[in-house]
Protein backbone atom coordinates (compact mmCIF):
# COMPACT_ATOMS: atom_id res chain seq x y z
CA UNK A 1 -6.14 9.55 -19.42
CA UNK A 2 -10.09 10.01 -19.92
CA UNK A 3 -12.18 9.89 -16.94
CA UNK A 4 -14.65 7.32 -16.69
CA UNK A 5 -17.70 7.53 -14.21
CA UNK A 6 -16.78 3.94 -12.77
CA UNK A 7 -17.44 3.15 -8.94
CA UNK A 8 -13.73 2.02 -8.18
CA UNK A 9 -10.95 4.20 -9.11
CA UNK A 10 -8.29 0.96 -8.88
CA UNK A 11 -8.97 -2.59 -9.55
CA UNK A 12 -6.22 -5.16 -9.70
CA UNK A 13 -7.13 -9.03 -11.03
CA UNK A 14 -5.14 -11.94 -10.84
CA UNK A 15 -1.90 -9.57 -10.45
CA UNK A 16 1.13 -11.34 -10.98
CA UNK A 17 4.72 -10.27 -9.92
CA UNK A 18 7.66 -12.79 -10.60
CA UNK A 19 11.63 -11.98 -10.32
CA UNK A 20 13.39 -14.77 -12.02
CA UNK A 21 16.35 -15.61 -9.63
CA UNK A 22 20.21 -15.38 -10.07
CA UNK A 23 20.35 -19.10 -9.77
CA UNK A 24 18.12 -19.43 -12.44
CA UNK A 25 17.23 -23.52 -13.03
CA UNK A 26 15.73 -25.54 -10.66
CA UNK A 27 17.54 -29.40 -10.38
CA UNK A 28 14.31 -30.27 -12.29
CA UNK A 29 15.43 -27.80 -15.26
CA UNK A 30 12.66 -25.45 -14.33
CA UNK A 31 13.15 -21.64 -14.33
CA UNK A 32 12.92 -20.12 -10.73
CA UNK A 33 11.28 -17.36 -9.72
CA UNK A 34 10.13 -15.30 -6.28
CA UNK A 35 6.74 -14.86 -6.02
CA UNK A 36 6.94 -11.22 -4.57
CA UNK A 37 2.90 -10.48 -5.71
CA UNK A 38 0.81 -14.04 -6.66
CA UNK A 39 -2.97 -13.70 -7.91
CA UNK A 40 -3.95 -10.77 -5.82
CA UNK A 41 -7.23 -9.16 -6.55
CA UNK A 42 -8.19 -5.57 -5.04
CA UNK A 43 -11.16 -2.69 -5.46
CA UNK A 44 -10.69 0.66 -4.51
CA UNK A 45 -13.42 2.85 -3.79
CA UNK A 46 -13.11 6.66 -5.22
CA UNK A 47 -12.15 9.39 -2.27
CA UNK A 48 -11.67 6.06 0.26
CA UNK A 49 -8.76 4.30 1.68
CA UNK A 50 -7.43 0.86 1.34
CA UNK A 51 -4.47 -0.24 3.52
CA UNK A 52 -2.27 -3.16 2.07
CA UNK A 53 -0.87 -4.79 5.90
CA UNK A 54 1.12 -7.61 6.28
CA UNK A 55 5.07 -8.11 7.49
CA UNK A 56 8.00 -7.03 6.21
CA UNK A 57 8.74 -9.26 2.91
CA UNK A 58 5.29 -10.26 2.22
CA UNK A 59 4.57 -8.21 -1.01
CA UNK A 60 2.96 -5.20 0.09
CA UNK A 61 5.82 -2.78 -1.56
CA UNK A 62 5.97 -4.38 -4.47
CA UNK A 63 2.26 -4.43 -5.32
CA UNK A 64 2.43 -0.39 -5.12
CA UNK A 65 5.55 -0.45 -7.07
CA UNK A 66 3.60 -2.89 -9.73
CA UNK A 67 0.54 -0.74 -9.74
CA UNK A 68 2.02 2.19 -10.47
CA UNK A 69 3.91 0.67 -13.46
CA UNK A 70 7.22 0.82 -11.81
CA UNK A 71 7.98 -2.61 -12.48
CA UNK A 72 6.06 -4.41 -15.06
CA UNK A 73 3.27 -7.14 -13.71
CA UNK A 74 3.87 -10.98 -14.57
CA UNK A 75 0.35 -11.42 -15.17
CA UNK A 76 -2.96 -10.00 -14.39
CA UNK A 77 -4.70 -6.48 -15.07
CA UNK A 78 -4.86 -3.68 -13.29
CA UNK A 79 -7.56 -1.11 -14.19
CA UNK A 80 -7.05 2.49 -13.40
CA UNK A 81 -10.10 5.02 -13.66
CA UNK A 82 -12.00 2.45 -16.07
CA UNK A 83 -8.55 1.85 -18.29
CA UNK A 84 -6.83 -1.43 -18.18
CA UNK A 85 -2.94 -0.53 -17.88
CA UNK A 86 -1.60 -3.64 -18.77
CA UNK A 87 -3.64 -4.12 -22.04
CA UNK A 88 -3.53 -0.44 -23.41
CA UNK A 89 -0.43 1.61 -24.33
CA UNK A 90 0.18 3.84 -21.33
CA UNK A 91 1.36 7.39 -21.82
CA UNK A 92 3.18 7.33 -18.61
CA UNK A 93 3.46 11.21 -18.44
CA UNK A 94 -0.44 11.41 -18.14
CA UNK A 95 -0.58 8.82 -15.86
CA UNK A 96 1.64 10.39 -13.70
CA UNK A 97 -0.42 13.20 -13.38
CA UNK A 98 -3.06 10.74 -11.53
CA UNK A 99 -1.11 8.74 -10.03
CA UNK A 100 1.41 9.88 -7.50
CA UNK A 101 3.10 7.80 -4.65
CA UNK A 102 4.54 9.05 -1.39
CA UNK A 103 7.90 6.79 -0.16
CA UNK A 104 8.59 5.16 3.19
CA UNK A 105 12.25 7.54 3.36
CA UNK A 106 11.58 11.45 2.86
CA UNK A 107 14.96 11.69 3.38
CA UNK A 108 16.09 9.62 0.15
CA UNK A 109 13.01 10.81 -1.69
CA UNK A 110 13.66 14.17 -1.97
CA UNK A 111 17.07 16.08 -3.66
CA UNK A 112 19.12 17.41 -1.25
CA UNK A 113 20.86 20.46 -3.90
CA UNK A 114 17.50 21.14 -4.59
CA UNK A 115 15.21 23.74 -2.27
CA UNK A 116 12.02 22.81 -1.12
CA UNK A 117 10.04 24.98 -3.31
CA UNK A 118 11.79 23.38 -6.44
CA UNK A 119 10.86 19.77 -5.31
CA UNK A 120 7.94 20.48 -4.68
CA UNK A 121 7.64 22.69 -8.73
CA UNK A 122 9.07 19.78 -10.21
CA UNK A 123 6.13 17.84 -11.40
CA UNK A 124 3.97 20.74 -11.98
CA UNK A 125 6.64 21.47 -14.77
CA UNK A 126 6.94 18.44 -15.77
CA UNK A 127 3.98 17.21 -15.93
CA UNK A 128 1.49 20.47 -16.56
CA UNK A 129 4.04 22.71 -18.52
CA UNK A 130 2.64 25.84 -16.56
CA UNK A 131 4.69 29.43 -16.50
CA UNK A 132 6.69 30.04 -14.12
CA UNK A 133 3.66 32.72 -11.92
CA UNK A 134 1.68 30.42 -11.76
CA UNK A 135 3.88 27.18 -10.90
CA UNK A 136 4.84 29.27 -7.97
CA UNK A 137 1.68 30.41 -6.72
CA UNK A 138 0.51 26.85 -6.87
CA UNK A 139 3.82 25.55 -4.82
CA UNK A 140 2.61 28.40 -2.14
CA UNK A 141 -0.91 26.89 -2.09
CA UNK A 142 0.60 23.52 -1.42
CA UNK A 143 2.83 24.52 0.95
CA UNK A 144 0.26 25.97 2.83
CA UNK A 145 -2.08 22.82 2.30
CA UNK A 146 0.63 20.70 4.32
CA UNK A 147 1.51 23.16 7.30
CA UNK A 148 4.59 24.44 5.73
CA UNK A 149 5.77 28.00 5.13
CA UNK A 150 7.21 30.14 2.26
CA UNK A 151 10.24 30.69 4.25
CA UNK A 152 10.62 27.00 4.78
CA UNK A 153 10.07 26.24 1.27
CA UNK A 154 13.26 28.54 0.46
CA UNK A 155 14.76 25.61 2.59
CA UNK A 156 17.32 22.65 1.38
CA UNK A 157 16.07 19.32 2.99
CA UNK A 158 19.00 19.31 5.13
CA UNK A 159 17.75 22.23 7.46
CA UNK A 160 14.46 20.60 7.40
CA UNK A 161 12.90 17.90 10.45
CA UNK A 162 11.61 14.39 9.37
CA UNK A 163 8.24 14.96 9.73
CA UNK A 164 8.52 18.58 7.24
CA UNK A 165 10.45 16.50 4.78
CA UNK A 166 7.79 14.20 4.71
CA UNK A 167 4.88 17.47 4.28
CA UNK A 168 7.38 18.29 0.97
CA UNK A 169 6.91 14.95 -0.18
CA UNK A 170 3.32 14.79 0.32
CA UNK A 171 3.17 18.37 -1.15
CA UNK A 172 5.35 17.09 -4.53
CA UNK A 173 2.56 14.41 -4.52
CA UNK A 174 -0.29 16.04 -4.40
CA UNK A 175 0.70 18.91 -6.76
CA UNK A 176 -0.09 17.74 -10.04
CA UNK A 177 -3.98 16.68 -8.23
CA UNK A 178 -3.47 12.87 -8.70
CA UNK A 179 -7.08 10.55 -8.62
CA UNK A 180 -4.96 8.39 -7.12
CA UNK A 181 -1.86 8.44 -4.48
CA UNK A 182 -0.12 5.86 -2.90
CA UNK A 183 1.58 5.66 0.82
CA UNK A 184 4.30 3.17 1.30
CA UNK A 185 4.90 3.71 4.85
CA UNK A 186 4.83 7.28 5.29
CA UNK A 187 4.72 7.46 8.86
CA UNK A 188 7.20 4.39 9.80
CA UNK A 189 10.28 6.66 9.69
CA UNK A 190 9.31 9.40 11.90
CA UNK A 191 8.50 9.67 15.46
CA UNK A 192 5.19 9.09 17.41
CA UNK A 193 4.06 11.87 17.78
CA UNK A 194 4.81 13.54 14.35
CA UNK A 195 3.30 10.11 12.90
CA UNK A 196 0.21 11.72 14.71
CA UNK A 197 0.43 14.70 12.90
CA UNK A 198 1.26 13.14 9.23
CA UNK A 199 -1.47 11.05 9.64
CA UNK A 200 -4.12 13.85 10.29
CA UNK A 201 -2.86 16.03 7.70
CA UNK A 202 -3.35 13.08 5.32
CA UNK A 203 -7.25 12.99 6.28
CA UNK A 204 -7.55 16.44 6.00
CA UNK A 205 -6.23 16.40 2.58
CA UNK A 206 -7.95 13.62 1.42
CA UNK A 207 -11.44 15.35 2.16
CA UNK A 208 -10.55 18.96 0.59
CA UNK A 209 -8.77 17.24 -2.46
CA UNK A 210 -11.07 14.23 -3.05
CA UNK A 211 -8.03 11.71 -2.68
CA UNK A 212 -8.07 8.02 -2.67
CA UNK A 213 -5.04 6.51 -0.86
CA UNK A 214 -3.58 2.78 -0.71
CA UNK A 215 -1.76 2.74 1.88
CA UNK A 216 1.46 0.70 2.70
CA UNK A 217 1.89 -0.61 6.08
CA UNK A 218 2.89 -3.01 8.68
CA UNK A 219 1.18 -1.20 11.47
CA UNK A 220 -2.12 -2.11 12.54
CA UNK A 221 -2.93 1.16 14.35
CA UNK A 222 -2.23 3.30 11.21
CA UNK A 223 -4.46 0.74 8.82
CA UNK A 224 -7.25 1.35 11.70
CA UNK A 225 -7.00 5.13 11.51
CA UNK A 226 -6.79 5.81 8.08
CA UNK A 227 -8.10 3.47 5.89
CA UNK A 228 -11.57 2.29 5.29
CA UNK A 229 -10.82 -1.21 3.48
CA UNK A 230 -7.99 -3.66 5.10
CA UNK A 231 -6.29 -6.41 2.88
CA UNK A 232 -4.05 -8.87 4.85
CA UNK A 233 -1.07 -9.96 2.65
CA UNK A 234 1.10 -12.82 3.25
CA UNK A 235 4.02 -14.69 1.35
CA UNK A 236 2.70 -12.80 -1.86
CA UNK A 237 -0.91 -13.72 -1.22
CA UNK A 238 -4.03 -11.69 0.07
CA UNK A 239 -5.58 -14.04 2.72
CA UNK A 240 -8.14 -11.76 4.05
CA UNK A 241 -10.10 -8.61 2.76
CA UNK A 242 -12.72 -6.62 3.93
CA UNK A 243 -13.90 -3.28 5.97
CA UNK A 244 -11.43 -2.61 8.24
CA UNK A 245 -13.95 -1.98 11.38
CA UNK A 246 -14.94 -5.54 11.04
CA UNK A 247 -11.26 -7.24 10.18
CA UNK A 248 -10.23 -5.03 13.20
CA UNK A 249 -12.44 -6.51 15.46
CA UNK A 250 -13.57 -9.88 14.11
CA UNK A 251 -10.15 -11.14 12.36
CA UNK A 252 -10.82 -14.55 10.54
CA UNK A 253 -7.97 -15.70 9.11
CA UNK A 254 -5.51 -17.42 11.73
CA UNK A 255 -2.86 -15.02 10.37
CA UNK A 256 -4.29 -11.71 10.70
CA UNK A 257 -5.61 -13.00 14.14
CA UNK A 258 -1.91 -12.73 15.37
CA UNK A 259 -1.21 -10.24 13.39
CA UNK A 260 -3.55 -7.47 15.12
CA UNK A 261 -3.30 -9.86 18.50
CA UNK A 262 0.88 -8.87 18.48
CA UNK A 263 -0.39 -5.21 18.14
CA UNK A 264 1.09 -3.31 20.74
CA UNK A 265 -1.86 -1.67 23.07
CA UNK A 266 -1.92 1.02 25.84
CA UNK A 267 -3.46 -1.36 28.13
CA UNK A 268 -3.12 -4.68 27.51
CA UNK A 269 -6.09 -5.95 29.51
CA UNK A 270 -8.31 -4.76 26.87
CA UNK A 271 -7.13 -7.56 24.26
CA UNK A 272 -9.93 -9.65 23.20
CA UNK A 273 -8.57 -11.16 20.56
CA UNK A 274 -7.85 -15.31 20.46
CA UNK A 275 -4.31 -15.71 21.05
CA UNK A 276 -2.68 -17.45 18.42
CA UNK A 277 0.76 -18.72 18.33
CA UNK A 278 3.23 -18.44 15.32
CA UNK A 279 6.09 -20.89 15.00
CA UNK A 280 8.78 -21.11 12.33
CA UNK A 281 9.56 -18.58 9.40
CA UNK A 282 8.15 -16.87 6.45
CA UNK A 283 8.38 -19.24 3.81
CA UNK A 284 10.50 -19.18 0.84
CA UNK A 285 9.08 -16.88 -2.41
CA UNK A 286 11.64 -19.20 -4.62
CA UNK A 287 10.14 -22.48 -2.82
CA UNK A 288 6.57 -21.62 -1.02
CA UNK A 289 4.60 -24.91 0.31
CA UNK A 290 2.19 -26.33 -1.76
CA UNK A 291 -1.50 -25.60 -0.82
CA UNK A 292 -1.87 -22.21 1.61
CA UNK A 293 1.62 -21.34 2.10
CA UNK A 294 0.56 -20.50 5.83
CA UNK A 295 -0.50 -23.66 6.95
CA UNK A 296 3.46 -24.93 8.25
CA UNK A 297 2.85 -22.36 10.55
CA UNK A 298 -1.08 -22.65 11.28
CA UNK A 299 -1.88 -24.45 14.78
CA UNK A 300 -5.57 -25.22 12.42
CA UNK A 301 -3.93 -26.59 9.36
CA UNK A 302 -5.12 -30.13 8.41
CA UNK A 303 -4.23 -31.84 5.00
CA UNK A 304 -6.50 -30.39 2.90
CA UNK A 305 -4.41 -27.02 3.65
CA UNK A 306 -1.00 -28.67 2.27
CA UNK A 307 -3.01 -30.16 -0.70
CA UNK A 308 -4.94 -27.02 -2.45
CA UNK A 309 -4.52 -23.41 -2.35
CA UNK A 310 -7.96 -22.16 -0.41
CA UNK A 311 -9.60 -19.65 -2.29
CA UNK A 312 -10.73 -16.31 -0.93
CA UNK A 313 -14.68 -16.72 -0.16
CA UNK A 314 -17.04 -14.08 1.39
CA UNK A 315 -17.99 -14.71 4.95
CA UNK A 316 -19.98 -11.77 5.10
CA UNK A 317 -21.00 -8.24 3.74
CA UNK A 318 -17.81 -7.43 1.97
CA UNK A 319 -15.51 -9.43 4.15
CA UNK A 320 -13.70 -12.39 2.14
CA UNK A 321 -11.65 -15.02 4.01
CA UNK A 322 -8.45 -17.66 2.47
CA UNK A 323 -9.48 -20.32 4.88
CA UNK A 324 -10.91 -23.74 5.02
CA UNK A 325 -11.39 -23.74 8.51
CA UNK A 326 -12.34 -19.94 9.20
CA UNK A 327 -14.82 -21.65 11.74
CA UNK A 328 -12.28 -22.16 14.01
CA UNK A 329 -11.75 -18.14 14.49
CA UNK A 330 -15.02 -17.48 15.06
C-alpha cells in the first residue's frame, strides 16, 4: 500500500458490524441481526496508542477483527494510511505487511509442531519473500528485540512460559515492520507480574520501531499505562472518547464512571470517583432499547434517553461525551 503523509494512521466512520441471527425473522417479518459494532467512529494518531475498553461482549474484539478485514464491515469506512479499505480493492498480502495483530491466547496463537524461530520466519516469508540468511538474521534481531534468546527460539511452544509465548507472538507481529498493530488483550492471560513486563516491552518497542497500537482491553489500569487515547465502548456503541489522562480522571459518561470507579485499587481510600450504581444486564445486540441503549440501567436516564440515540458531542479539548445529561457527572 502507498504511504500517504496523513496525520492519523487509522480512521474508522460510521463502522458497521451486523451478524444476521440463526433465527433469522423477527414476528414482524424483519431480518434480525446483533449489533456486535454500530456507528463507531475512531482517529488514530501515528506512533500513539488508542485503547478500545469496555466489558466483555460489548464490541471491542470485533471492531479489531473488522478493522483488520477479518470479517467484512456492514457499513462504514475505515481508512488505513490515507486508503479507504472498504471502497478500494485490498491486496490483503500488502496489507498484512502493515497491519499485524497480537491475540488475547499465545497459547492458541502460535503452532505447537512448529519451533519458535519458524513462527516467528513465517511472515517474513510470506509476506517479504527474503532468502533464507537473511530471514534468519532478522528472526535473531527480533528475538533479541523481545527479551528472548537464540536457544529459546530453537524452542517448541510447549517448553516455553506464558509470558515468552506471548514475546514470540509479539516478535511474529512485529517482523514484517507493520504501521499498524493491534493488541486484543495481550496481557489478560498471563500473570501480574509478567503483565508488568509485556506491557513495558510493548513501550519500548513502540518508541524504537515507531508503532501505533489499538489496544484491546477490559482493564482500566492497562488502558492508563499504555495508551494515549481511551474510547469507552458499550452494547456496540462508543459512548465516550477522549485523552485518556482526562477520561481517567474526569469520566463523563455515567458508564465509564463505574467502569473506572469498579477498578480495583491498592488503596481504596484514594477513590475519588462518584459512585455509581449499575443494575440489571447488558442489553440484547438482537433487541437493544430504543434511544441510548444504557439508559435501563442509568440512575440519570429521563425520557428523552429512551426516545433518541444521544449523539457523541465534545465537552472539551478532544474529549467527546454520548450523554444528554453529562452535567450530572461533573
Amino acid at each position: 500500500m502507498a504511504s500517504k503523509s496523513t496525520v492519523n494512521i487509522l480512521e474508522t466512520v460510521a463502522l458497521r458490524k451486523y451478524y444476521p441471527t440463526r433465527t433469522g425473522i423477527n414476528p414482524l417479518g424483519k431480518r434480525r441481526f446483533v449489533r456486535a459494532v454500530d456507528d463507531v467512529s475512531l482517529t488514530v494518531p501515528r506512533g500513539k496508542t488508542l485503547a478500545v475498553v469496555g466489558e466483555s461482549g460489548c464490541g471491542k474484539t470485533t471492531l479489531a477483527r473488522t478493522i483488520l478485514l477479518l470479517t467484512p464491515p456492514t457499513g462504514g469506512d475505515i481508512i488505513f494510511d490515507g486508503v479507504n479499505l472498504v471502497k478500494t480493492k485490498v491486496n490483503l498480502k500488502k496489507l498484512y505487511r502493515e497491519m499485524q495483530m497480537v491475540f488475547q491466547d499465545p497459547e492458541s496463537s502460535l503452532d505447537p509442531r512448529v519451533k519458535v524461530k519458524d513462527s516467528v520466519a513465517e511472515p517474513l516469508g510470506l509476506l517479504d519473500g527474503g532468502d533464507r540468511e537473511s530471514v534468519d538474521k532478522r528472526v535473531s534481531e527480533l528475538l533479541m528485540a523481545v527479551g528472548l534468546s537464540a536457544e529459546q527460539g530453537e524452542r517448541m511452544p510447549a517448553h516455553l512460559s506464558g509470558g515468552q509465548k506471548q514475546r514470540v507472538a509479539i516478535a511474529r507481529a512485529i517482523a514484517p515492520q507493520p504501521k499498524l498493530v493491534i493488541l486484543d488483550e495481550p496481557t489478560s492471560a498471563l500473570d501480574a507480574s509478567v503483565q508488568a513486563q509485556i506491557l513495558t516491552l510493548l513501550l519500548d518497542l513502540q518508541k524504537k520501531f515507531n508503532l501505533t497500537y489499538v489496544l484491546i482491553t477490559h482493564n482500566i489500569a492497562v488502558a492508563h499505562y499504555l495508551s494515549d487515547t481511551i474510547a469507552v465502548m458499550y452494547a456496540g456503541n462508543l459512548v465516550e472518547y477522549g485523552p485518556t489522562k482526562e477520561i481517567i480522571s474526569k469520566p463523563r459518561h455515567p458508564y465509564t464512571v463505574t467502569l473506572i470507579s469498579s477498578a480495583p485499587v491498592p488503596n481504596p481510600w484514594k477513590r475519588n470517583l462518584l459512585n455509581i450504581e449499575i443494575k440489571g444486564e447488558v442489553p440484547s445486540a438482537i433487541n437493544p432499547p430504543q434511544g441510548c441503549k444504557f439508559h435501563p440501567r442509568c440512575p440519570y436516564a429521563e425520557k428523552s434517553c429512551s426516545e433518541a440515540h444521544p449523539p457523541l458531542e465534545q465537552i472539551s479539548q478532544g474529549h467527546y461525551v454520548a450523554c444528554y445529561f453529562v452535567d450530572k457527572t461533573a
